[in-house]
C-alpha atoms as a PDB file:
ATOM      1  CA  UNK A   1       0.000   0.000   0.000  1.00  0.00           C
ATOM      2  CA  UNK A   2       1.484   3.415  -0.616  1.00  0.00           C
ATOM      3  CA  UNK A   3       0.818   6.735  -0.212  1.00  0.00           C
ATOM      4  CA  UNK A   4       1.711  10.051   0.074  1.00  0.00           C
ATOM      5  CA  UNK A   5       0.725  10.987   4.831  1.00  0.00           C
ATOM      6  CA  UNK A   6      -2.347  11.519   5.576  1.00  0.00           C
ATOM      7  CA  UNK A   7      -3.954  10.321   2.133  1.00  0.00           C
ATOM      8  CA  UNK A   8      -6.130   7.702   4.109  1.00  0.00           C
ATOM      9  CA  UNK A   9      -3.430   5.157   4.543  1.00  0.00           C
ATOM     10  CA  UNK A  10      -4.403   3.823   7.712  1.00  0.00           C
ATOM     11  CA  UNK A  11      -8.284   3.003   6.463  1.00  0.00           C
ATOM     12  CA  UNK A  12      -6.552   1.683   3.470  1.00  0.00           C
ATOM     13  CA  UNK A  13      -4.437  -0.644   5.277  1.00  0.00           C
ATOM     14  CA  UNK A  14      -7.718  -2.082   7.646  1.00  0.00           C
ATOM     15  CA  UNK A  15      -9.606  -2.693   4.150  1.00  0.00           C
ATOM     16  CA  UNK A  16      -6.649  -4.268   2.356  1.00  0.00           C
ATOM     17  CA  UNK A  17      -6.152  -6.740   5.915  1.00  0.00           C
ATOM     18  CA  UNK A  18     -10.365  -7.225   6.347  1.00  0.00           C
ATOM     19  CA  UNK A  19     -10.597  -8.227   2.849  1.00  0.00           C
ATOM     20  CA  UNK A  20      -8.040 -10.749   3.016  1.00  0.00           C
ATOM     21  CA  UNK A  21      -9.504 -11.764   7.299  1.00  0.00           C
ATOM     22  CA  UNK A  22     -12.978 -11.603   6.322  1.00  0.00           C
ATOM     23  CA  UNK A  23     -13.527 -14.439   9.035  1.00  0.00           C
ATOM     24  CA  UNK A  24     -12.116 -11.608  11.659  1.00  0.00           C
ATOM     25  CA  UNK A  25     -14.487  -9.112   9.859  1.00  0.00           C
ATOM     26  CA  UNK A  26     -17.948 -10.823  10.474  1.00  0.00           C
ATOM     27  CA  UNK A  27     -16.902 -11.629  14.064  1.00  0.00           C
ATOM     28  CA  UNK A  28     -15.659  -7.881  14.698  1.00  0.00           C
ATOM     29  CA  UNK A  29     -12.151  -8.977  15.542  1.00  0.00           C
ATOM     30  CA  UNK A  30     -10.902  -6.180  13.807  1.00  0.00           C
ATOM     31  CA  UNK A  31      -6.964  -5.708  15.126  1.00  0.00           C
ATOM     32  CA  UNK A  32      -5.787  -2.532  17.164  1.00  0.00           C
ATOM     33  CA  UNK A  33      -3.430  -0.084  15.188  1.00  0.00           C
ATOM     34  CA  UNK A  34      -0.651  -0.979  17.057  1.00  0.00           C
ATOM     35  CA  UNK A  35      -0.995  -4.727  15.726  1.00  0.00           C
ATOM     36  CA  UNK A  36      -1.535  -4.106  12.609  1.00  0.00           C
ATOM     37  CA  UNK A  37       1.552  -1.997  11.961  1.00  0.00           C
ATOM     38  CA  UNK A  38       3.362  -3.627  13.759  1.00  0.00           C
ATOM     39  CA  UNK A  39       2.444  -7.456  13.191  1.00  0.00           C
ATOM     40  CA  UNK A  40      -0.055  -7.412  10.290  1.00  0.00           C
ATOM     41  CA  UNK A  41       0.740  -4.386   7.726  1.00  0.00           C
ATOM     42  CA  UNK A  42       4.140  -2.821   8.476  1.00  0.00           C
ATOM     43  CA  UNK A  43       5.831   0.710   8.010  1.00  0.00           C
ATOM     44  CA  UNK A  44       8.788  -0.318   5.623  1.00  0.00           C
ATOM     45  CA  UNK A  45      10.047   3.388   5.678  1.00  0.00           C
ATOM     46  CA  UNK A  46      10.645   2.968   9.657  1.00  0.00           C
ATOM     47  CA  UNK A  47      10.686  -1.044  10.110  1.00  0.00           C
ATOM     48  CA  UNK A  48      12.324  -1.925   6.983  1.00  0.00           C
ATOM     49  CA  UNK A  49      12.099  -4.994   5.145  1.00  0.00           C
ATOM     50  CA  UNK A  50      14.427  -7.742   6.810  1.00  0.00           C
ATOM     51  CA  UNK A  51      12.388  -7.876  10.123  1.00  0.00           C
ATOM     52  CA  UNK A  52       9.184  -7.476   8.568  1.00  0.00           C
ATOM     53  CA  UNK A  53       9.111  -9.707   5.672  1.00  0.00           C
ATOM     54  CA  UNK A  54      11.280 -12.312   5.933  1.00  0.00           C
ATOM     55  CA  UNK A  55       9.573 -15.002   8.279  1.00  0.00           C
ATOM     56  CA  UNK A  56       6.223 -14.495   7.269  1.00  0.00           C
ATOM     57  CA  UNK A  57       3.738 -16.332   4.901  1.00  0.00           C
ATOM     58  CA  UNK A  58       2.177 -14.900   1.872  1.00  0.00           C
ATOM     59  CA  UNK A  59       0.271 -13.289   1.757  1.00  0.00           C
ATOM     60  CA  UNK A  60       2.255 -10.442   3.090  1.00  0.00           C
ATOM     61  CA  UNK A  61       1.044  -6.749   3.423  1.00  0.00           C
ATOM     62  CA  UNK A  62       3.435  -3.607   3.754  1.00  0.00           C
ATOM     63  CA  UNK A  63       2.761   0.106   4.010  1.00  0.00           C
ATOM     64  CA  UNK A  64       5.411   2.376   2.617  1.00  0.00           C
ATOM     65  CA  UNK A  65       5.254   6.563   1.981  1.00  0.00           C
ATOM     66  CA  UNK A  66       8.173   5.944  -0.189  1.00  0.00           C
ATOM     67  CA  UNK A  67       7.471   7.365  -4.397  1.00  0.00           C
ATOM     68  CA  UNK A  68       6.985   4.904  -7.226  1.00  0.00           C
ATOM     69  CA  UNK A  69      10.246   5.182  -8.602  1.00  0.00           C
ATOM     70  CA  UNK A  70      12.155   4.342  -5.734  1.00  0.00           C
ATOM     71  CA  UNK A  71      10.423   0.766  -5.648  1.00  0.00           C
ATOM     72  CA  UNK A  72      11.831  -2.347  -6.365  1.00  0.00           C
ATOM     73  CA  UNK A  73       9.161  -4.426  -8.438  1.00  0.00           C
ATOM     74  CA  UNK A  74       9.460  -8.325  -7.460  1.00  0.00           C
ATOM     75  CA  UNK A  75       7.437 -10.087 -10.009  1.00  0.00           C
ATOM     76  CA  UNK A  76       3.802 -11.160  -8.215  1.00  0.00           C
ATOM     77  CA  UNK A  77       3.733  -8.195  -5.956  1.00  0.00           C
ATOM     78  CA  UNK A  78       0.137  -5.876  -6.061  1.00  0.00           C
ATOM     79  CA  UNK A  79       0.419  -1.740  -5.438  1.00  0.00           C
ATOM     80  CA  UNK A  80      -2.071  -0.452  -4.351  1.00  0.00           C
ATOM     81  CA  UNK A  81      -1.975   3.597  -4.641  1.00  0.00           C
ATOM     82  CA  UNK A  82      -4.104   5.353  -2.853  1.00  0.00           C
ATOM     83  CA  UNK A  83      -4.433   8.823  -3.490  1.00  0.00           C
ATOM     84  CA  UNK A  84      -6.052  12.234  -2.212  1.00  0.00           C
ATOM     85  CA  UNK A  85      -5.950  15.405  -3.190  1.00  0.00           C
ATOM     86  CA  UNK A  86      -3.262  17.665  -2.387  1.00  0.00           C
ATOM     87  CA  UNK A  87      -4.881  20.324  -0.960  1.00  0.00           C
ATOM     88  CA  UNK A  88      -6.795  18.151   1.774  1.00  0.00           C
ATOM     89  CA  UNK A  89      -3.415  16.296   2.422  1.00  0.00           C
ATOM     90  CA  UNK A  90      -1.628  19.519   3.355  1.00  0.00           C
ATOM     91  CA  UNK A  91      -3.990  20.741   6.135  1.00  0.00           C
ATOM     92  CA  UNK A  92      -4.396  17.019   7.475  1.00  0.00           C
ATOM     93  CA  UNK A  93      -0.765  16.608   7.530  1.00  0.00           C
ATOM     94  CA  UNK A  94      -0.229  20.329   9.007  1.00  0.00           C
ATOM     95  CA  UNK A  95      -2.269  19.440  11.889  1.00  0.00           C
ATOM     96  CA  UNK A  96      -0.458  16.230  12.206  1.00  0.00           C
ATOM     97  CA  UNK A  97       3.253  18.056  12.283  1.00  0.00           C
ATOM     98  CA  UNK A  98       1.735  20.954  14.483  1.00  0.00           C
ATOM     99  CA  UNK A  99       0.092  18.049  16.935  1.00  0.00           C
ATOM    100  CA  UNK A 100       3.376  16.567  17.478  1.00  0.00           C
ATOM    101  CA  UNK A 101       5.185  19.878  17.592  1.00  0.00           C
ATOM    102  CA  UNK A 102       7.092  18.430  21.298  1.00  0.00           C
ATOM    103  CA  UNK A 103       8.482  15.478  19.211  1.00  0.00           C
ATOM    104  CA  UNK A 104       9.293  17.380  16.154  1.00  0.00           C
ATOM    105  CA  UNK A 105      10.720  20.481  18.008  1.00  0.00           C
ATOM    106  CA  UNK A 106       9.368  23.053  15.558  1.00  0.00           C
ATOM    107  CA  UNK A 107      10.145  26.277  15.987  1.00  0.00           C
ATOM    108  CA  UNK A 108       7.286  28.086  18.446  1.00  0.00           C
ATOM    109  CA  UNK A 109       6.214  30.533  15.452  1.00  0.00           C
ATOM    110  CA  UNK A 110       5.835  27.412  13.563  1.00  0.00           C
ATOM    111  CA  UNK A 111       2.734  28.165  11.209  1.00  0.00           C
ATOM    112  CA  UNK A 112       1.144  27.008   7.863  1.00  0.00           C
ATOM    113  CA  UNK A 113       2.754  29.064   5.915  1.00  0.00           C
ATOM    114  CA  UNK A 114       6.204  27.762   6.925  1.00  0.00           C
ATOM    115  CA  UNK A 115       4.752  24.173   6.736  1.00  0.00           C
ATOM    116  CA  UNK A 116       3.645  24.797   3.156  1.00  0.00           C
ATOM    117  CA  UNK A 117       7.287  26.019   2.165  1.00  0.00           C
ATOM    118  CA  UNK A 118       8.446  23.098   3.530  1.00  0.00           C
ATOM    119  CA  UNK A 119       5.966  20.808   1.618  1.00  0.00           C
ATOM    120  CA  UNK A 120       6.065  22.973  -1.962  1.00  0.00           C
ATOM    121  CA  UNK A 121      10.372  22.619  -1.653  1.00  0.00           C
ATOM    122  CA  UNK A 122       9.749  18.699  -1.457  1.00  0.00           C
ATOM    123  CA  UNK A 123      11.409  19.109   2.177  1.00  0.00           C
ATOM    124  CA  UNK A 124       9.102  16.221   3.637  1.00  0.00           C
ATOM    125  CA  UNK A 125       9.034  12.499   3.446  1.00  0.00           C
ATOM    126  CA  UNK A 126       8.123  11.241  -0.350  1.00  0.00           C
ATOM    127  CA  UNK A 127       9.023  14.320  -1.262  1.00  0.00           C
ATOM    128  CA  UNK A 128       5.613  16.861  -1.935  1.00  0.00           C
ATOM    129  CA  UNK A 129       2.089  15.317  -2.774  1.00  0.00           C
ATOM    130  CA  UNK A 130       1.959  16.513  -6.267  1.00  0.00           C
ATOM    131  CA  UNK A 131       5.630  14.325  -7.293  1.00  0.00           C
ATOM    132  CA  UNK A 132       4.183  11.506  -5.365  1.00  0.00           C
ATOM    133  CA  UNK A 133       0.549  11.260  -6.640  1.00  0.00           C
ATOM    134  CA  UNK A 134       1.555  12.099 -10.194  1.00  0.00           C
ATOM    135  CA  UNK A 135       4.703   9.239  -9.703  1.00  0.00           C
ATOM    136  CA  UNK A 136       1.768   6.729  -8.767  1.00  0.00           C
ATOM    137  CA  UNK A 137      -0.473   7.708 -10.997  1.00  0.00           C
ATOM    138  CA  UNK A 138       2.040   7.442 -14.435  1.00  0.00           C
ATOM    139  CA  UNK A 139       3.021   3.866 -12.726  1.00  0.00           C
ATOM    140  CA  UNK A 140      -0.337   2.387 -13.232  1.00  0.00           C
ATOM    141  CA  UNK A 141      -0.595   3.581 -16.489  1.00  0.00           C
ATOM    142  CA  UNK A 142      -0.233   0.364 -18.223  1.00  0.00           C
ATOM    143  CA  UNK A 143       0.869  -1.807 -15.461  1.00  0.00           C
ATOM    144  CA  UNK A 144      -1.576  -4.057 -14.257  1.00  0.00           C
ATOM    145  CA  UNK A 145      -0.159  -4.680 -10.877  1.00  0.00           C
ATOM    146  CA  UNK A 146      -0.987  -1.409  -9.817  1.00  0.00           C
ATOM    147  CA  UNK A 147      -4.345  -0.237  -8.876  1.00  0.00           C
ATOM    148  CA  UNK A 148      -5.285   3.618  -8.275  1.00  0.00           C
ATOM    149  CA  UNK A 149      -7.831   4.329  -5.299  1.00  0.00           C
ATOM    150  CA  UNK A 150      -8.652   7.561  -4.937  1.00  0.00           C
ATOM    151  CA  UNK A 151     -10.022   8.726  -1.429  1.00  0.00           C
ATOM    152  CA  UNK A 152     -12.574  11.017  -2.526  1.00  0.00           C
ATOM    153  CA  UNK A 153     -14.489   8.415  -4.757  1.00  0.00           C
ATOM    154  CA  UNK A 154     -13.556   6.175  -2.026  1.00  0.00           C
ATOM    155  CA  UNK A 155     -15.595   8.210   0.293  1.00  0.00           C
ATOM    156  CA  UNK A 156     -18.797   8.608  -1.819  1.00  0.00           C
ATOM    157  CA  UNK A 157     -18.950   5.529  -3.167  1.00  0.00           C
ATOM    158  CA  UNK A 158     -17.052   2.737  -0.894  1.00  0.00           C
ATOM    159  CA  UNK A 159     -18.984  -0.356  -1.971  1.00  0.00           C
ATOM    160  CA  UNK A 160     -18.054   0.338  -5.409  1.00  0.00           C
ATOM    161  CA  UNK A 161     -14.661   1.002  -4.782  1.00  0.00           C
ATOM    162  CA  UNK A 162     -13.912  -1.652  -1.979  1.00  0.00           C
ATOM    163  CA  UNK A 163     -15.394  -4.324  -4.398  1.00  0.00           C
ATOM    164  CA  UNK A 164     -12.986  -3.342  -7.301  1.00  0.00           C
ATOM    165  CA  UNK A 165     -10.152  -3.495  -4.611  1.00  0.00           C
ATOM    166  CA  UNK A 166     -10.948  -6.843  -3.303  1.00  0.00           C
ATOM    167  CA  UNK A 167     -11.406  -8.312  -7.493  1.00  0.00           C
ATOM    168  CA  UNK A 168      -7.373  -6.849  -7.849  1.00  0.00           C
ATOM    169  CA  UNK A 169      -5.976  -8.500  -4.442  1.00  0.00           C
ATOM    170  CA  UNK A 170      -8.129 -11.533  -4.004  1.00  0.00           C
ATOM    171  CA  UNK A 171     -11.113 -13.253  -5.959  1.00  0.00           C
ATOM    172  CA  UNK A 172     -12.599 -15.323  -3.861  1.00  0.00           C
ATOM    173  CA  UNK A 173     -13.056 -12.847  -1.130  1.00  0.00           C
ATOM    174  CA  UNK A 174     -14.342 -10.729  -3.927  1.00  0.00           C
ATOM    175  CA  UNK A 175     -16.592 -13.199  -4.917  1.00  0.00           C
ATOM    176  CA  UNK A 176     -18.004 -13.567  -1.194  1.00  0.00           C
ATOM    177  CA  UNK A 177     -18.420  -9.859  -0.844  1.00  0.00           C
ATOM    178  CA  UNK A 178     -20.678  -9.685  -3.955  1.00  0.00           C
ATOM    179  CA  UNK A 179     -22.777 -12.473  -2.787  1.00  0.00           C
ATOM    180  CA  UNK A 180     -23.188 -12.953   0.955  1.00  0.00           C
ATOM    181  CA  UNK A 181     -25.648 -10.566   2.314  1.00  0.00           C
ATOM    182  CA  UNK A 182     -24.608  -8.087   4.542  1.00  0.00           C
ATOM    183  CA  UNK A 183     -20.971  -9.042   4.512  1.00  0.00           C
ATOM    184  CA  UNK A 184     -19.867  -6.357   2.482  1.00  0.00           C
ATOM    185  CA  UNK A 185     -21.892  -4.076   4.846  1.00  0.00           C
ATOM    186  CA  UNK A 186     -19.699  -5.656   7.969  1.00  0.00           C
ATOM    187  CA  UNK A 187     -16.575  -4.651   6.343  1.00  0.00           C
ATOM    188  CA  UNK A 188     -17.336  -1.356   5.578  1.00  0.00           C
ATOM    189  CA  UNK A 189     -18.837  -0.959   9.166  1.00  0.00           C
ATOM    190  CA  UNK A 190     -15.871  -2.140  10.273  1.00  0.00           C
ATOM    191  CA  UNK A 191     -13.466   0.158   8.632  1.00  0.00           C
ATOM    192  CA  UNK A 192     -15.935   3.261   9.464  1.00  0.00           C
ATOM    193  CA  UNK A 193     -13.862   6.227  11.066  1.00  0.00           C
ATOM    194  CA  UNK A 194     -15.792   5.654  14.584  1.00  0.00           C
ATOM    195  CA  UNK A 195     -14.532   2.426  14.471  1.00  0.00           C
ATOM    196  CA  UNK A 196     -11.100   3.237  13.915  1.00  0.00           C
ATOM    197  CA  UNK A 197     -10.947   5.631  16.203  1.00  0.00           C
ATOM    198  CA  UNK A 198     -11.675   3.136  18.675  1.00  0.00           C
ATOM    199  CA  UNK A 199      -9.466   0.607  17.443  1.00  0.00           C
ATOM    200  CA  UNK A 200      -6.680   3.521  17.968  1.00  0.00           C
ATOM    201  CA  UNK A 201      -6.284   2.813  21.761  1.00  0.00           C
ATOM    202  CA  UNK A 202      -3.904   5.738  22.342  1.00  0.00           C
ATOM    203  CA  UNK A 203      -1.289   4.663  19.489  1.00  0.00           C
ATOM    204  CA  UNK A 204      -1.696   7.910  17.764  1.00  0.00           C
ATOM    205  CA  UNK A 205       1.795   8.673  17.874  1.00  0.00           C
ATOM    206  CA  UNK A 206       3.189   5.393  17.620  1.00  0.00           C
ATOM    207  CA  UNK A 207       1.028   4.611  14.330  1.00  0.00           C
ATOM    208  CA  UNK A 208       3.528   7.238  12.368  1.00  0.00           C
ATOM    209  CA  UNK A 209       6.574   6.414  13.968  1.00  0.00           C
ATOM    210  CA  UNK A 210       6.540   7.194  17.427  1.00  0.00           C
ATOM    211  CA  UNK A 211       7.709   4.623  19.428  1.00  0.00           C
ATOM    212  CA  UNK A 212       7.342   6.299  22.685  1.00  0.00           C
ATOM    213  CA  UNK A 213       3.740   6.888  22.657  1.00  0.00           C
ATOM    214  CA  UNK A 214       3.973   9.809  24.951  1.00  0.00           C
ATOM    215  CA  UNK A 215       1.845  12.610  24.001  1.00  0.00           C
ATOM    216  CA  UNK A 216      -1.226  11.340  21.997  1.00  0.00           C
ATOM    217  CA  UNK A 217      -2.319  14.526  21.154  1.00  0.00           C
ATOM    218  CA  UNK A 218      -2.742  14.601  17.789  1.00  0.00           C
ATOM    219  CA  UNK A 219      -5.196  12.438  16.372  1.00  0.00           C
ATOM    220  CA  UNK A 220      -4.426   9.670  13.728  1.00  0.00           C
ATOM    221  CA  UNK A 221      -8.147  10.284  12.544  1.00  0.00           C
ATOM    222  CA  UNK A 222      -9.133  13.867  12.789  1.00  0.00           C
ATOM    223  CA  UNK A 223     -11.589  14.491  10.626  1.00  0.00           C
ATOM    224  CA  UNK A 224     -11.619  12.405   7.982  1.00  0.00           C
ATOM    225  CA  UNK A 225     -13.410  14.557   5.472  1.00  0.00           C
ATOM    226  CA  UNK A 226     -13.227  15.863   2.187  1.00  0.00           C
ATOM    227  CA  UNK A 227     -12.742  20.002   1.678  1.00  0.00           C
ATOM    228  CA  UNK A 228     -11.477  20.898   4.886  1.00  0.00           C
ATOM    229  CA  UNK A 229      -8.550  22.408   2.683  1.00  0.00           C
ATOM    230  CA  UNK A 230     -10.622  25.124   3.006  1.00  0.00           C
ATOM    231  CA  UNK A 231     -10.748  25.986   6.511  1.00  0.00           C
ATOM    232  CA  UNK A 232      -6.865  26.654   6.613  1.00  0.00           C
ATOM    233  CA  UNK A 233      -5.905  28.251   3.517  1.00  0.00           C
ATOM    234  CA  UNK A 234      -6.118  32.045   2.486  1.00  0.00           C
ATOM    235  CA  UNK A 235      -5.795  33.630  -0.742  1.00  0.00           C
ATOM    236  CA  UNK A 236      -2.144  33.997  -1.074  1.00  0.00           C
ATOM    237  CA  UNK A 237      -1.638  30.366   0.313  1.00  0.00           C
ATOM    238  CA  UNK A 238      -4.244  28.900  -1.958  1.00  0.00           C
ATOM    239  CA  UNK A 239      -2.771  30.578  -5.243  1.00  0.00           C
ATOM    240  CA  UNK A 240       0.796  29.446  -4.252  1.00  0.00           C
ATOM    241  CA  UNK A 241      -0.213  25.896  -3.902  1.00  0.00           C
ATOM    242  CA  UNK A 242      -2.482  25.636  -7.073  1.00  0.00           C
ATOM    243  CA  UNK A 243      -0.252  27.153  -9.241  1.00  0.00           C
ATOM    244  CA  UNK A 244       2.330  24.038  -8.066  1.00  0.00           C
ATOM    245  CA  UNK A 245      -0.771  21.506  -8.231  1.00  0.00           C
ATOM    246  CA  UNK A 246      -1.443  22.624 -12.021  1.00  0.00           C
ATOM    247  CA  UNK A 247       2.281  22.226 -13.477  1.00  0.00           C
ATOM    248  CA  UNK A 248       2.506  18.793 -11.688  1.00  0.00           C
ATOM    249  CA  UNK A 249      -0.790  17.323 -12.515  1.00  0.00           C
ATOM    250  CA  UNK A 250      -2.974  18.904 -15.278  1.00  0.00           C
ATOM    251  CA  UNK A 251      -4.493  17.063 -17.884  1.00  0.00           C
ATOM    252  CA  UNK A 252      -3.929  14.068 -15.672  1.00  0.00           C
ATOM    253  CA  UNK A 253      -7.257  12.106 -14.667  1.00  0.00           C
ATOM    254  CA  UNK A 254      -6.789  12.836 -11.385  1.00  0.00           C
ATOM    255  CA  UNK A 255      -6.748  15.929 -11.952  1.00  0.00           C
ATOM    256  CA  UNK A 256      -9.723  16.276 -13.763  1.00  0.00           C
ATOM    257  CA  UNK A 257     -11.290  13.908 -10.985  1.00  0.00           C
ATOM    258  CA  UNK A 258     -10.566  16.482  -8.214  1.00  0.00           C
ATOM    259  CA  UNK A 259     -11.578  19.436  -9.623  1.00  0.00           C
ATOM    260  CA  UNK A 260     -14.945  20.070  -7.689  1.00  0.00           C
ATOM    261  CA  UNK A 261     -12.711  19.616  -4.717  1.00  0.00           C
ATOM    262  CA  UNK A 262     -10.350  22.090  -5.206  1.00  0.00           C
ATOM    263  CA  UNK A 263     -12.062  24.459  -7.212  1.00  0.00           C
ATOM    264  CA  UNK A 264     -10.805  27.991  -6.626  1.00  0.00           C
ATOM    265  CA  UNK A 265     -12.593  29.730  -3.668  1.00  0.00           C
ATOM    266  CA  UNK A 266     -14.740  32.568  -4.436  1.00  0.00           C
END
């Protein structure tokens, strides 16, 4: 599974795992966060792959925030992209990086503004969202082991988009989903943000990296909404960033795809 922070990757990962635990599903045995990236669906980027990898049976799930083109590609492996757009990422992941400010040691006038110069000169991890959704997004273009989910259409229409994940990773649980009632309706209820918040337990920190799990102040599931780009940006801030989001991704389909989203604020 990759992704660009805070592009949904944590939902992601507990719909990749449920489709393939489908038995856990319908019984509500649904792991905690810790478990899962730790045991279940690991952080390559922090964990690496020798520990993680190595003594476990297929099939075997990892989570990286690393971009497309710095993947190795072992023949039988599935990507599964998931993307959001840009301008929701930012203000998730600003709130994030402000949360944590006491583990990050940000400056105290740390503000948006410096966050987004940070993010538009690539200065984060993946470099910025526009390289790493674009990078994705060109590597599924005629690849078939790479499958584009998009977190907006994700969020309007999650049966639809669940069931086209679950027909790229695994048939027969596919195949189940389609035609067992109310199973589909488990999974989904399973993966819901209330129920992920629960399933949280106070990792918050430890989820992105934090082994200390000290200060759980900033929430691994905020909001989980789309357009709350909006409540952060002003003018100036907004016309910086689109003007980098147009060179990087126009006449992509993603961009065409996000465009009532993002559309310019009046």
């Amino acid at each position: 599974l990759a992704t660009f922070p805070k592009s949904g990757t944590t939902w992601c990962q507990y719909l990749v795992w449920g489709i393939h635990n489908l038995q856990a599903v319908e019984g509500g045995r649904m792991p905690p966060v810790q478990d899962l990236l730790t045991k279940h669906f690991p952080y390559i980027d922090l964990l690496g792959t020798s520990s993680t990898l190595a003594d476990r049976p297929p099939p075997r799930f990892i989570k990286t925030h690393l971009p497309a083109e710095v993947l190795h590609r072992p023949s039988g492996a599935k990507y599964v992209a998931c993307l959001r757009n840009p301008f929701d990422v930012a203000v998730s992941f600003f709130h994030m990086r402000y949360g944590r400010r006491h583990l990050t040691h940000l400056p105290p006038d740390y503000g948006f503004d410096h966050f987004l110069d940070e993010l538009l000169s690539a200065g984060m991890v993946g470099g910025n969202p526009f390289q790493h959704a674009r990078a994705w997004y060109d590597r599924s273009k005629g690849h078939d082991d790479v499958l584009v989910v998009y977190y907006e259409v994700l969020k309007k229409e999650p049966r639809k988009v669940v069931l086209e994940l679950a027909k790229f990773l695994n048939a027969d649980a596919a195949a189940r989903l389609e035609t067992e009632r109310g199973l589909l309706e488990r999974l989904l209820e399973q993966t819901s943000i209330e129920r992920l918040r629960e399933l949280t337990g106070g990792a918050e920190n430890f989820a992105e990296g934090d082994f200390s799990r000290q200060h759980p102040t900033a929430a691994l599931f905020r909001k989980g909404v789309v357009g709350d780009w909006r409540s952060l940006f002003d003018r100036d801030q907004e016309r910086r960033f689109r003007e980098a989001y147009d060179v990087a991704l126009a006449g992509t389909e993603m961009h065409d795809l996000w465009a009532e989203y993002v559309a310019p604020s009046t």
